[in-house]
N, C-alpha and C. Protein backbone atom coordinates (compact mmCIF):
# COMPACT_ATOMS: atom_id res chain seq x y z
N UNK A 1 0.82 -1.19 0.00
CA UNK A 1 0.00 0.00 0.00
C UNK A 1 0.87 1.26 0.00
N UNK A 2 2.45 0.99 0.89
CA UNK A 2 3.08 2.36 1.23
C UNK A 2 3.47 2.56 -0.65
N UNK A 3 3.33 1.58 -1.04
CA UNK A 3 4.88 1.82 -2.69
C UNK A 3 3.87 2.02 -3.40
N UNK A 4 2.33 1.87 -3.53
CA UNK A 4 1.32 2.35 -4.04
C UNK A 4 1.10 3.80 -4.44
N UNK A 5 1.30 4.70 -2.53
CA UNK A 5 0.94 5.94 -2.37
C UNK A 5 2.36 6.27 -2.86
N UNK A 6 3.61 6.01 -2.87
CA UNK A 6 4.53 6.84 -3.80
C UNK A 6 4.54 6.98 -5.25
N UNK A 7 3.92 5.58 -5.57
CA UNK A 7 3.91 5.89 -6.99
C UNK A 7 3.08 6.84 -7.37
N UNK A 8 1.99 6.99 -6.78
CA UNK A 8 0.84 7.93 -7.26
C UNK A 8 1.33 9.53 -7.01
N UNK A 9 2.26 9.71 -5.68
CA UNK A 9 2.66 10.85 -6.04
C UNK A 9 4.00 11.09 -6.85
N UNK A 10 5.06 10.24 -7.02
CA UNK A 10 5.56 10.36 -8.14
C UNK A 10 4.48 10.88 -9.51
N UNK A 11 3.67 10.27 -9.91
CA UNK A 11 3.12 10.18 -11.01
C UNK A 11 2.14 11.98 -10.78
N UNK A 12 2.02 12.12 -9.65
CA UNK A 12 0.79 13.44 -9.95
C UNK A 12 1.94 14.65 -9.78
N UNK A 13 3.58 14.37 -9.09
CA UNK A 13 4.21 15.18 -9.81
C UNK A 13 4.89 15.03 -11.11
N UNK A 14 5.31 13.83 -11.58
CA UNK A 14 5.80 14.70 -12.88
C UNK A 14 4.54 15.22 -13.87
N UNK A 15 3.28 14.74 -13.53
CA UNK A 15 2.27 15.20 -14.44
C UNK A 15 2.63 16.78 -14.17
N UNK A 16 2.38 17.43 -13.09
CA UNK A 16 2.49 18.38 -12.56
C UNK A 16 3.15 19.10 -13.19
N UNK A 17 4.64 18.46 -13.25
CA UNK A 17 6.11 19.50 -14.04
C UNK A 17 5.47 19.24 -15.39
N UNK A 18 5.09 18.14 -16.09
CA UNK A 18 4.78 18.56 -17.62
C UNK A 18 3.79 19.44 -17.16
N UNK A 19 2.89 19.48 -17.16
CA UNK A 19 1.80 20.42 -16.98
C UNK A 19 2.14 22.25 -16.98
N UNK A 20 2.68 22.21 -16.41
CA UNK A 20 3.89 23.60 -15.80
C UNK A 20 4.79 23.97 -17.31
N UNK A 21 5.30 22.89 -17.46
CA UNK A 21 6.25 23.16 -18.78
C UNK A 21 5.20 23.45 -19.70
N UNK A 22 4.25 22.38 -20.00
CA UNK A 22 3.22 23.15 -21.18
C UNK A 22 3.00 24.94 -20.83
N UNK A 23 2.35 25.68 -20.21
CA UNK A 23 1.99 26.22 -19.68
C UNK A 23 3.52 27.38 -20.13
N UNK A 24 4.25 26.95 -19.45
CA UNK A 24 5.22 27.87 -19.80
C UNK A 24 5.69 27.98 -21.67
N UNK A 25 5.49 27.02 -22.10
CA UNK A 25 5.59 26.96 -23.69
C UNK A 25 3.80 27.50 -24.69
N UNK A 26 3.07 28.22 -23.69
CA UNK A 26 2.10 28.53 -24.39
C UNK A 26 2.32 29.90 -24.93
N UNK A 27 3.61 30.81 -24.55
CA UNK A 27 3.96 31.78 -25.33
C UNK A 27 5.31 31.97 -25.37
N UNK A 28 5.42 31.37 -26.88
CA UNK A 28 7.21 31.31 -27.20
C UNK A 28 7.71 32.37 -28.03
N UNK A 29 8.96 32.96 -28.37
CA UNK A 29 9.74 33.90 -29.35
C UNK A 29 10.60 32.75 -29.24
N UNK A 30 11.14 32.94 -30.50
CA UNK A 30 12.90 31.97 -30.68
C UNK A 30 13.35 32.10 -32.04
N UNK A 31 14.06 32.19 -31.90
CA UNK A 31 15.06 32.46 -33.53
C UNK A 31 15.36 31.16 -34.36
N UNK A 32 15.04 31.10 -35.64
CA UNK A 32 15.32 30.32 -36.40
C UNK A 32 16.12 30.73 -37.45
N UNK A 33 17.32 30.55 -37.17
CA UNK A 33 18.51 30.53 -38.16
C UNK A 33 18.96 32.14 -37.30
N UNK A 34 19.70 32.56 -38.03
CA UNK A 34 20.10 34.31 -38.11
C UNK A 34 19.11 35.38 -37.81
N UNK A 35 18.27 35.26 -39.09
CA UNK A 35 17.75 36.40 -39.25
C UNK A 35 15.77 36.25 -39.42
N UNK A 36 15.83 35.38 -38.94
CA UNK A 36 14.08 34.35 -38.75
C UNK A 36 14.32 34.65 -36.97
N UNK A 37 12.70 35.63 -36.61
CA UNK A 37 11.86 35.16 -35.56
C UNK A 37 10.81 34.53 -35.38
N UNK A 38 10.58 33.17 -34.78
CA UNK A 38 9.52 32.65 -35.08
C UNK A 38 8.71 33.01 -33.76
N UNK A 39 7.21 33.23 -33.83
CA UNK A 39 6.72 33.52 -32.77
C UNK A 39 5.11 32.75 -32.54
N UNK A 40 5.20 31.98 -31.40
CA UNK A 40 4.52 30.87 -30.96
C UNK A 40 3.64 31.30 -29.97
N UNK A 41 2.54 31.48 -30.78
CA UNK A 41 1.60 31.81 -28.97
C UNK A 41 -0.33 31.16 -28.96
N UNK A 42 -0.23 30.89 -27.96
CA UNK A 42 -1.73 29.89 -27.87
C UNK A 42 -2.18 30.85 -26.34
N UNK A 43 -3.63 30.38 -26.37
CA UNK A 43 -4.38 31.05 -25.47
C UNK A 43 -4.65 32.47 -25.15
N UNK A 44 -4.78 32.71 -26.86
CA UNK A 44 -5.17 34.11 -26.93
C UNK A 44 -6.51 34.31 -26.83
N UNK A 45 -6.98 35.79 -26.52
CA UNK A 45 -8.41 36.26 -26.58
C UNK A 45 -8.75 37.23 -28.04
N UNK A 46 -9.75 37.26 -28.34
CA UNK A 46 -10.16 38.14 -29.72
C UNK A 46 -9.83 39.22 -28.98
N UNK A 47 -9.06 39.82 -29.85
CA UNK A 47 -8.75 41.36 -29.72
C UNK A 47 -7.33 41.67 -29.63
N UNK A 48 -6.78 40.69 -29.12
CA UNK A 48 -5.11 40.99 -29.16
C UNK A 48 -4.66 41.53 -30.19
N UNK A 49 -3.69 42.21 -29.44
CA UNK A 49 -2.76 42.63 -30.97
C UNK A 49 -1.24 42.54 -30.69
N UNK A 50 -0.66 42.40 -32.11
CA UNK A 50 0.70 41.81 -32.05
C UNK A 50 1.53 42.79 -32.86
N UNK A 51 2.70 43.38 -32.27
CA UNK A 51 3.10 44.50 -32.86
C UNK A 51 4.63 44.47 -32.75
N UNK A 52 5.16 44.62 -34.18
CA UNK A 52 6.72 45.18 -34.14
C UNK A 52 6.78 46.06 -34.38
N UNK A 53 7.86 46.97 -33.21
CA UNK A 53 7.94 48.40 -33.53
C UNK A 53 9.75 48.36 -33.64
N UNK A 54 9.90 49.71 -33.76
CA UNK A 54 11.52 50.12 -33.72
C UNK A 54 11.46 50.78 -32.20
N UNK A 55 12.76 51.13 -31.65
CA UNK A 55 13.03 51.59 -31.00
C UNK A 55 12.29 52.96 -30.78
N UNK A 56 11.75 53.86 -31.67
CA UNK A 56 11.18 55.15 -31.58
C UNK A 56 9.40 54.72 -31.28
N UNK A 57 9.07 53.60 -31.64
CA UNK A 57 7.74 53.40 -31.55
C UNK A 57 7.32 53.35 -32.56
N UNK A 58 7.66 53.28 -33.72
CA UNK A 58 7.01 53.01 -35.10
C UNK A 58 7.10 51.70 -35.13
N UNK A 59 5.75 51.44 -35.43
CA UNK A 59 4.82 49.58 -35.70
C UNK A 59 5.23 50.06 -37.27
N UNK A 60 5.76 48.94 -37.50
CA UNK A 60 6.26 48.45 -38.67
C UNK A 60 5.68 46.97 -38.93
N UNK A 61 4.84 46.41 -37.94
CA UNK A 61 4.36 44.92 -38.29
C UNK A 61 3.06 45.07 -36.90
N UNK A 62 1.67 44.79 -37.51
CA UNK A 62 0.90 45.05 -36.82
C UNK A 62 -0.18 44.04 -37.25
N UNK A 63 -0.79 43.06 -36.53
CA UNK A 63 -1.56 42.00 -36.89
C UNK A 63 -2.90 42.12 -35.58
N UNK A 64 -4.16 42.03 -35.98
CA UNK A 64 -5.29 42.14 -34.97
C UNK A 64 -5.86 40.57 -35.12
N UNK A 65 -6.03 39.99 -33.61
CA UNK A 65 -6.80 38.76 -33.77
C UNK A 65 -8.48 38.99 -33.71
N UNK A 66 -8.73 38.12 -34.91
CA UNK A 66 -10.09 38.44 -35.06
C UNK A 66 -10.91 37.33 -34.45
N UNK A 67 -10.01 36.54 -34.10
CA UNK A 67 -10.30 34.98 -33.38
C UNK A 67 -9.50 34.71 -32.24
N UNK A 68 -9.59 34.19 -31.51
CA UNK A 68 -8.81 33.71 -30.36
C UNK A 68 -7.97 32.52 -30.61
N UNK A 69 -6.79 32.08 -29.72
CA UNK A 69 -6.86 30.80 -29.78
C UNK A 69 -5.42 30.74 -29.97
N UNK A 70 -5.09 29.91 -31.16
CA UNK A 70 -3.08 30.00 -31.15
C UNK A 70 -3.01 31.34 -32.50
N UNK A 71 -1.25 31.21 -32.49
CA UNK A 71 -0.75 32.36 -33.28
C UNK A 71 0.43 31.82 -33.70
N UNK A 72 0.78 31.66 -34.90
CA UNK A 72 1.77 30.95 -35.27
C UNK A 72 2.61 32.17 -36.63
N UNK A 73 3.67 32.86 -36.71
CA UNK A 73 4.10 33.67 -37.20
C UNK A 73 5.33 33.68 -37.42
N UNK A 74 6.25 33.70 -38.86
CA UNK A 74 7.09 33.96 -38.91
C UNK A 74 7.53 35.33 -39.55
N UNK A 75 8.76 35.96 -38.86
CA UNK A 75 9.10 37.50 -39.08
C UNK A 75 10.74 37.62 -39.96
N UNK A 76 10.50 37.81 -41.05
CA UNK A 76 11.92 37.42 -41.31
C UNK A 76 12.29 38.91 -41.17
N UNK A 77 13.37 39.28 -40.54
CA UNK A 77 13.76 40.30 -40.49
C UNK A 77 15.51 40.65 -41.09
N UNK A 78 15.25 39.99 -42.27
CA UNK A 78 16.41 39.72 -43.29
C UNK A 78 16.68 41.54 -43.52
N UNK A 79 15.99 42.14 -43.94
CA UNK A 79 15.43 43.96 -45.37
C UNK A 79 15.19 44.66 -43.53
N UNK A 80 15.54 44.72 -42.41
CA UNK A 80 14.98 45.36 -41.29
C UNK A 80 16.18 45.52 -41.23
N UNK A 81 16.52 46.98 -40.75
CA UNK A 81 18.13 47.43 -40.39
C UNK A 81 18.35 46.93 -39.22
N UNK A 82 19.94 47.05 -38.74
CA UNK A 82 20.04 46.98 -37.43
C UNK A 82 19.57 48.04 -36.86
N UNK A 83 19.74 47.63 -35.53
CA UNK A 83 18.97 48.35 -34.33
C UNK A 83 18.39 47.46 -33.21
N UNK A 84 17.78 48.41 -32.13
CA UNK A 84 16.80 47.45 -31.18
C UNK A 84 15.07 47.53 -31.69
N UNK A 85 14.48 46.27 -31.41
CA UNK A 85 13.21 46.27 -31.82
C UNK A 85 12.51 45.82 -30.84
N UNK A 86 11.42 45.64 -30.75
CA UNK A 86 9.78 45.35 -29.67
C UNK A 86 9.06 44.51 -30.46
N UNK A 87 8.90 43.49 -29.86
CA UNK A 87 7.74 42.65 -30.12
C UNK A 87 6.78 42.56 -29.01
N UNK A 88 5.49 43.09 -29.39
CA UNK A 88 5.10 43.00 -28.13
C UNK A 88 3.02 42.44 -28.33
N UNK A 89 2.78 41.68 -27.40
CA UNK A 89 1.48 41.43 -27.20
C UNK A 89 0.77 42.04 -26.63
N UNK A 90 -0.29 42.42 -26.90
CA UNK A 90 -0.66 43.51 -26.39
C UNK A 90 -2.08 42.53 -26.35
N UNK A 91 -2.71 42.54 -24.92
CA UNK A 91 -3.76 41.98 -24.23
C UNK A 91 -4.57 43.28 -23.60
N UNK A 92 -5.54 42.64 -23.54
CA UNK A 92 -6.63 43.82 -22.41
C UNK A 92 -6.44 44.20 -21.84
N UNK A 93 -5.71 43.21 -20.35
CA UNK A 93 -4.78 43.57 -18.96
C UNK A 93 -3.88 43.82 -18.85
N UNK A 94 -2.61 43.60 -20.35
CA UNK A 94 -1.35 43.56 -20.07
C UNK A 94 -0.72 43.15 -21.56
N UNK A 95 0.78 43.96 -20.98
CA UNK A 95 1.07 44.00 -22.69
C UNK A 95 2.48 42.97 -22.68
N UNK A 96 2.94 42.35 -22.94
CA UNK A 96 4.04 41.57 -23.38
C UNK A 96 5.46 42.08 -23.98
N UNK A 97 6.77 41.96 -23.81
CA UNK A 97 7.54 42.32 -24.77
C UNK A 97 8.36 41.90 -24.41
N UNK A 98 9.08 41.51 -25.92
CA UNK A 98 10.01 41.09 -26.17
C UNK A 98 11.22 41.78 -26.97
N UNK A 99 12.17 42.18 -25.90
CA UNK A 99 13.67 43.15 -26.66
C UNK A 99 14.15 42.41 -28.16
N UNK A 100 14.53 42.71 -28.82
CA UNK A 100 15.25 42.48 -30.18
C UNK A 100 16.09 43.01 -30.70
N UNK A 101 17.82 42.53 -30.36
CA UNK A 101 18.38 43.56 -31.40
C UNK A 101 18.79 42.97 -32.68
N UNK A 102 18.96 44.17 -33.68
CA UNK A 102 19.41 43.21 -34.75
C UNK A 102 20.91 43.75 -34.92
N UNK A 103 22.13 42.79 -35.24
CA UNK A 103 22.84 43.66 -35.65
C UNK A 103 24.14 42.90 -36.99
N UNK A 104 25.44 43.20 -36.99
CA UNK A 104 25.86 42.44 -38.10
C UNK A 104 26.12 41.55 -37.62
N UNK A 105 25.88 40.55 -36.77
CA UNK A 105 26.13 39.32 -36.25
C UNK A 105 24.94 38.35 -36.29
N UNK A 106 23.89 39.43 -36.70
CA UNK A 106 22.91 38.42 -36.73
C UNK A 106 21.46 39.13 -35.33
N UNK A 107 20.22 38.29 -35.60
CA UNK A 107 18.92 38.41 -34.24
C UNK A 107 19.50 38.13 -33.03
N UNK A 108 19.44 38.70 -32.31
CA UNK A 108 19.20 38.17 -30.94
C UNK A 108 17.68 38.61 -29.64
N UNK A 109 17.83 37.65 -29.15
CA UNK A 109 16.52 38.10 -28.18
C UNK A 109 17.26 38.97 -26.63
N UNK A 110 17.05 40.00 -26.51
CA UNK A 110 17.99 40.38 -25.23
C UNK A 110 16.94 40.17 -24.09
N UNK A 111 17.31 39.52 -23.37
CA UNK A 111 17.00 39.04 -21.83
C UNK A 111 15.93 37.87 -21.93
N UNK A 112 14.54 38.23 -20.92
CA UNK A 112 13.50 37.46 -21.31
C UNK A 112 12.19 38.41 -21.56
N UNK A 113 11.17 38.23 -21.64
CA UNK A 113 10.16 38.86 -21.93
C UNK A 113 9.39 39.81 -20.97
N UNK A 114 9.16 40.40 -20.70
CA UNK A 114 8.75 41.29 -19.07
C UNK A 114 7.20 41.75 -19.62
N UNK A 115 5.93 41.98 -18.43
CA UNK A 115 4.80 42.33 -18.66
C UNK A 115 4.25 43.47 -18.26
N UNK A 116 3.47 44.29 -18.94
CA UNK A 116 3.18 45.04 -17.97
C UNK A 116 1.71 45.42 -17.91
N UNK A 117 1.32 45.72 -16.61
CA UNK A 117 -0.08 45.53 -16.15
C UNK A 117 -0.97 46.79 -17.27
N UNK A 118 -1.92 46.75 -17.51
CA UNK A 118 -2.51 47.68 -18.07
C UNK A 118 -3.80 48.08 -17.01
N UNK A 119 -4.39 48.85 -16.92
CA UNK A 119 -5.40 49.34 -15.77
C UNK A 119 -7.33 48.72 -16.53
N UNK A 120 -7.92 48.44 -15.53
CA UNK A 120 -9.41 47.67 -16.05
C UNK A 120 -9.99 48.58 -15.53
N UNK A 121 -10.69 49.54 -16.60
CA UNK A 121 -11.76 50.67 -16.38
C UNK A 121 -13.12 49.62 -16.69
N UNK A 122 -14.39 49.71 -15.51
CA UNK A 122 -15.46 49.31 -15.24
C UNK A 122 -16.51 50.34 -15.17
N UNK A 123 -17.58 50.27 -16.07
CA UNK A 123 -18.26 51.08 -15.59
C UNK A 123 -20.10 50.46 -15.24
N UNK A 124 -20.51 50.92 -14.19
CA UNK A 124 -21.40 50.61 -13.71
C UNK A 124 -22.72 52.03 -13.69
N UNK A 125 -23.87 51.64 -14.50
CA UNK A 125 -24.45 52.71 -14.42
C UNK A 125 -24.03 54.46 -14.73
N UNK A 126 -23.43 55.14 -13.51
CA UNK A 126 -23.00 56.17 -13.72
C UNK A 126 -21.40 55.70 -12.79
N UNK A 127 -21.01 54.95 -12.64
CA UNK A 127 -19.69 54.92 -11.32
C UNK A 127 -18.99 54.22 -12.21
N UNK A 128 -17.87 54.78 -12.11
CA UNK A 128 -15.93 54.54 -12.97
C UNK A 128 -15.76 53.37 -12.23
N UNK A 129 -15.02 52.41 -12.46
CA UNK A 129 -14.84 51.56 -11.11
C UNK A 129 -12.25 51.41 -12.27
N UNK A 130 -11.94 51.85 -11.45
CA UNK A 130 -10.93 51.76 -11.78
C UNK A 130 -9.82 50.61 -11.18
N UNK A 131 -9.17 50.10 -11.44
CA UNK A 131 -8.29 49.40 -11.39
C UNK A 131 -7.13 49.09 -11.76
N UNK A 132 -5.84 48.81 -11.16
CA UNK A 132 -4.33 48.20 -12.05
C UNK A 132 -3.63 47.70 -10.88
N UNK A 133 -3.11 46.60 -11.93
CA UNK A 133 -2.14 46.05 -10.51
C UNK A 133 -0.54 46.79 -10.64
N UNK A 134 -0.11 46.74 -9.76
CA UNK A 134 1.62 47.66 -9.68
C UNK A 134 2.22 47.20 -9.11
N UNK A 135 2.65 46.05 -9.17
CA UNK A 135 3.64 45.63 -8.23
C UNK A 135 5.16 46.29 -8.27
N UNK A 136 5.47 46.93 -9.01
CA UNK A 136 6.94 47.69 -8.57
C UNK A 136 6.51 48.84 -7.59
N UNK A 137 5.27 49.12 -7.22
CA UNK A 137 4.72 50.58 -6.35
C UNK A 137 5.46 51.73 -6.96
N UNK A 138 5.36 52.01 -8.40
CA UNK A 138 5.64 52.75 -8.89
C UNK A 138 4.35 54.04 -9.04
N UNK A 139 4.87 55.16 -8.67
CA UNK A 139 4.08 56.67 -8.32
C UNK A 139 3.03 56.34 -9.52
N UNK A 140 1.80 56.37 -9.18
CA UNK A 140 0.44 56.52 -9.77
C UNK A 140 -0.50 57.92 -9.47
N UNK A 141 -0.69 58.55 -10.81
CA UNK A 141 -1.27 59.59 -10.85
C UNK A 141 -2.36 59.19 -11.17
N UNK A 142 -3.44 60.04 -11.26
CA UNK A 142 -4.80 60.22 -11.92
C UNK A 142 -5.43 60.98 -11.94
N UNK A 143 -5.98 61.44 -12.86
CA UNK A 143 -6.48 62.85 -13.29
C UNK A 143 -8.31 62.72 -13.67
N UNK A 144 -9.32 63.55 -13.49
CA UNK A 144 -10.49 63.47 -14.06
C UNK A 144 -10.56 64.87 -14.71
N UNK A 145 -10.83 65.19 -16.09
CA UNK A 145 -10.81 66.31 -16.78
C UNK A 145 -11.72 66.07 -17.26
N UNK A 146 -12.51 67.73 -17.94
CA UNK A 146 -13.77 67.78 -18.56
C UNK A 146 -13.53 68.01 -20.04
N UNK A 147 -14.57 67.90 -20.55
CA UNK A 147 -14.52 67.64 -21.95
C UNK A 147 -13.76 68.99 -22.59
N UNK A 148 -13.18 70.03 -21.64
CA UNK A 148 -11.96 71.39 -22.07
C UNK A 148 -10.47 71.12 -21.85
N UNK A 149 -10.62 70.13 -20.99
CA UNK A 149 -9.15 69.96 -20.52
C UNK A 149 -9.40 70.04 -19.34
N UNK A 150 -10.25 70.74 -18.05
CA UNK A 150 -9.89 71.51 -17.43
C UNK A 150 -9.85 70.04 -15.78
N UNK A 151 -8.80 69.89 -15.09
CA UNK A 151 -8.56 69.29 -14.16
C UNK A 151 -9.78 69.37 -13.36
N UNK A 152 -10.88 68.18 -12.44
CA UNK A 152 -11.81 68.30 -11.64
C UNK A 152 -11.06 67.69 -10.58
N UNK A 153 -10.41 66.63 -10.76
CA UNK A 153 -10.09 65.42 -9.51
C UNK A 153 -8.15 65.24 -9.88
N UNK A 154 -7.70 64.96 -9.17
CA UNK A 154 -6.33 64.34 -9.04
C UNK A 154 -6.48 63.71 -7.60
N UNK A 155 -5.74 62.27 -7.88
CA UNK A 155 -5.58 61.32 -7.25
C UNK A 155 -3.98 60.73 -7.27
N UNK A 156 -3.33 60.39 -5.90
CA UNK A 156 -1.70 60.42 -6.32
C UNK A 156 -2.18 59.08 -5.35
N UNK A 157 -1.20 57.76 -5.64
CA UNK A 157 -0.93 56.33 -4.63
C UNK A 157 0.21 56.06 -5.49
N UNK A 158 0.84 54.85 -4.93
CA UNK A 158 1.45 54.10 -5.08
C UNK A 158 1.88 52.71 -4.33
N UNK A 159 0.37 52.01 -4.20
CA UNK A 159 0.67 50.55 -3.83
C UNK A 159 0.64 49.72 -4.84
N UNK A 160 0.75 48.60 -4.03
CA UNK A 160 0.61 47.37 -5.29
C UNK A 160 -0.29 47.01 -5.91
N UNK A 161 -1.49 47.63 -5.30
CA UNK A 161 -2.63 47.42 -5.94
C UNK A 161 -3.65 48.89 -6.03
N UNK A 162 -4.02 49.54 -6.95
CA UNK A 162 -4.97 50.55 -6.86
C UNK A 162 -6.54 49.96 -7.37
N UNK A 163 -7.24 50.89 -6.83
CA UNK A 163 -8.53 50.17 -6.41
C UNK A 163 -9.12 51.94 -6.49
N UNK A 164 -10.10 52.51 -7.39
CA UNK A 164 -10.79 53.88 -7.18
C UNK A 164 -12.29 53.77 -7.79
N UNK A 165 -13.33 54.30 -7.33
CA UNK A 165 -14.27 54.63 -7.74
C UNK A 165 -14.74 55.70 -8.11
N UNK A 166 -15.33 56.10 -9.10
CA UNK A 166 -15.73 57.37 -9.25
C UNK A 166 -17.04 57.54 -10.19
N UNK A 167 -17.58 58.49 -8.69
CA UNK A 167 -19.12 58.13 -9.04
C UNK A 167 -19.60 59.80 -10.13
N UNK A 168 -20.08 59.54 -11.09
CA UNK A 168 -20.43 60.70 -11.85
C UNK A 168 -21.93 60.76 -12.39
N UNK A 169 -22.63 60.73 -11.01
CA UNK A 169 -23.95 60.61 -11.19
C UNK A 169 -24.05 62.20 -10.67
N UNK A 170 -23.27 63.08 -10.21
CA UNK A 170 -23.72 64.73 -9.89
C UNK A 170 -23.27 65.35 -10.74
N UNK A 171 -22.56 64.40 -11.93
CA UNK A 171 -21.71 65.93 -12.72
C UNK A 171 -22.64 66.50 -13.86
N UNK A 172 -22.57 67.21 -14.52
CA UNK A 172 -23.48 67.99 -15.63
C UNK A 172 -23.01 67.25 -16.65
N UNK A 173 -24.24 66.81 -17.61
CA UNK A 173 -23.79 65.99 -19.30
C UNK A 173 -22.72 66.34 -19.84
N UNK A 174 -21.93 65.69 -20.62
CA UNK A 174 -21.39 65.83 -21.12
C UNK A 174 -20.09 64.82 -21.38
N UNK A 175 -18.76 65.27 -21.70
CA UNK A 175 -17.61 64.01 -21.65
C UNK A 175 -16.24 64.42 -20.69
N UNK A 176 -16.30 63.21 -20.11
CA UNK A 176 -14.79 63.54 -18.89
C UNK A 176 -14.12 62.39 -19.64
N UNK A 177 -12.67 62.99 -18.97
CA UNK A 177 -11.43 62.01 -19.64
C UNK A 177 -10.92 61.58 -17.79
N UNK A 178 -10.82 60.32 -17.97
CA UNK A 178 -9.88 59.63 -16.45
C UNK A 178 -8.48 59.02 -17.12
N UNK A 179 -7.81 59.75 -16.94
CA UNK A 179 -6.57 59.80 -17.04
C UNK A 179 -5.63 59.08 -15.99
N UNK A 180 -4.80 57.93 -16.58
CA UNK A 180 -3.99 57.23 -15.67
C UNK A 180 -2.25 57.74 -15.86
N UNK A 181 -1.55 57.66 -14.77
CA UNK A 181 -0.28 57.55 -14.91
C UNK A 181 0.91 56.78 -14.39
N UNK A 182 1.75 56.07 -14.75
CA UNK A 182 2.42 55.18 -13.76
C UNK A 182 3.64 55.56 -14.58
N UNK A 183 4.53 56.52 -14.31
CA UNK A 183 6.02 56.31 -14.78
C UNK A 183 5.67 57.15 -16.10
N UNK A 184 6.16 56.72 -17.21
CA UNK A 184 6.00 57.27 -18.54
C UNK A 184 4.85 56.65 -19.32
N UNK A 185 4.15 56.09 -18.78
CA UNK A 185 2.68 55.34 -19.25
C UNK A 185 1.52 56.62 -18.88
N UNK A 186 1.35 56.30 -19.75
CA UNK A 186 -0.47 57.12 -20.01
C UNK A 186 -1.49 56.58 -20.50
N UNK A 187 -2.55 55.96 -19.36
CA UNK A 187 -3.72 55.07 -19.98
C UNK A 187 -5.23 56.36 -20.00
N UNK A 188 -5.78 56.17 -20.82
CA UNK A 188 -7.31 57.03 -21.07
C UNK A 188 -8.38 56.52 -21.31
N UNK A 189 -9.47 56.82 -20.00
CA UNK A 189 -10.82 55.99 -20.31
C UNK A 189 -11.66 57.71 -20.31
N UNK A 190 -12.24 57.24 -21.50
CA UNK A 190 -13.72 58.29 -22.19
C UNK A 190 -15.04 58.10 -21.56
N UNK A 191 -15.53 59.20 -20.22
CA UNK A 191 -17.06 58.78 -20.09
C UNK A 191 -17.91 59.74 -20.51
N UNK A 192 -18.76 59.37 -20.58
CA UNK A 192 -19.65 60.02 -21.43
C UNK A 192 -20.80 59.97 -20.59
N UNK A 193 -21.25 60.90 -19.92
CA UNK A 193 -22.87 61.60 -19.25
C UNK A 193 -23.75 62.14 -19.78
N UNK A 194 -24.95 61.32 -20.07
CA UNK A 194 -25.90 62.20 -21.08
C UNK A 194 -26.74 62.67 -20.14
C-alpha cells in the first residue's frame, strides 16, 4: 500500500512539471537561423494585438486577432536594419515584450520577456470603477478632466494594488477624460454623461 501511495505521487508530480512546462511553452519567441523570428503563442483572446515596432515606436508589423486561440508567425527580419526592436502582445490587462536587437552578427533576443499591467476601467451605471495592478509601487497619478481639458479630480498612490471609484452621477452631461499615470505610461478611459 506504502509503494502504491509513492507511486501515485511520483506520477501526480511529474504530471504536474509537464503540466507547468506546457503552460510555460504557451507563449514562445525563438530564432530560427540568423535572421528568422519565429513567434509561438496559444491562449489568446479576440482582440489581441501583435506589434513590431523600432526603438522610436514606429509599428512596422501590426496584426489584430479576429479569433482567439493559437498564433503561429514567422518575421523574417532579413530587409529590417540593425537596431533594437519590440515585439510586443498587447492583451486587455497587459502588454508583453520582447527586446530584439538586430545587428551584423545576426537576431538576438535580449534578456527574457517582461509584462506590464494595463489598468481595467469598469463602468457601472453612472460609477468609474478603476483598477491596475503595480507591483513595482511605482508613483500613480490620476487625473479626471472635462470635456476642455480643465482638471476636476487628481488622485496620487502608489501601492501594489490601486482600487478607485468614481461616481459621476452629480456631474453635468457631457464628456470627462480619467486619465492614468504610472512612470511614462499614459492610460485614457472616455465617459460620457448624457
Amino acid at each position: 500500500m506504502k509503494k502504491l501511495k509513492n507511486i501515485a505521487v511520483i506520477v501526480f508530480f511529474l504530471s504536474t512539471y509537464s503540466y507547468a512546462g506546457d503552460m510555460e511553452k504557451e507563449e514562445e519567441v525563438r530564432l530560427n537561423g540568423e535572421q528568422t523570428l519565429l513567434v509561438d503563442l496559444s491562449n489568446l483572446n479576440q482582440g489581441t494585438v501583435i506589434l513590431f515596432e523600432d526603438q522610436y515606436g514606429v509599428t512596422l508589423y501590426k496584426d489584430d486577432l479576429v479569433k482567439g486561440g493559437k498564433y503561429n508567425k514567422r518575421l523574417d527580419l532579413e530587409m529590417v536594419p540593425q537596431g533594437i526592436y519590440f515585439l510586443k502582445v498587447d492583451k486587455r490587462l497587459a502588454t508583453k515584450t520582447w527586446k530584439i536587437q538586430k545587428s551584423s552578427e545576426g537576431v538576438k533576443i535580449l534578456g527574457s520577456s517582461s509584462t506590464i499591467g494595463k489598468p481595467h476601467f469598469r463602468t457601472h451605471e453612472e460609477v468609474l470603477n478603476v483598477y491596475i495592478s503595480n507591483p513595482d509601487k511605482q508613483p500613480l497619478n490620476m487625473t479626471v478632466e472635462d470635456g476642455s481639458g480643465v482638471i476636476l479630480a487628481t488622485v496620487k498612490a502608489s501601492g501594489k494594488d490601486f482600487q478607485k471609484s468614481l461616481d459621476f452621477s452629480r456631474v453635468p452631461s457631457g464628456e470627462y477624460f480619467v486619465k492614468l499615470y504610472r512612470g511614462e505610461e499614459e492610460f485614457t478611459k472616455k465617459v460620457v454623461i448624457n
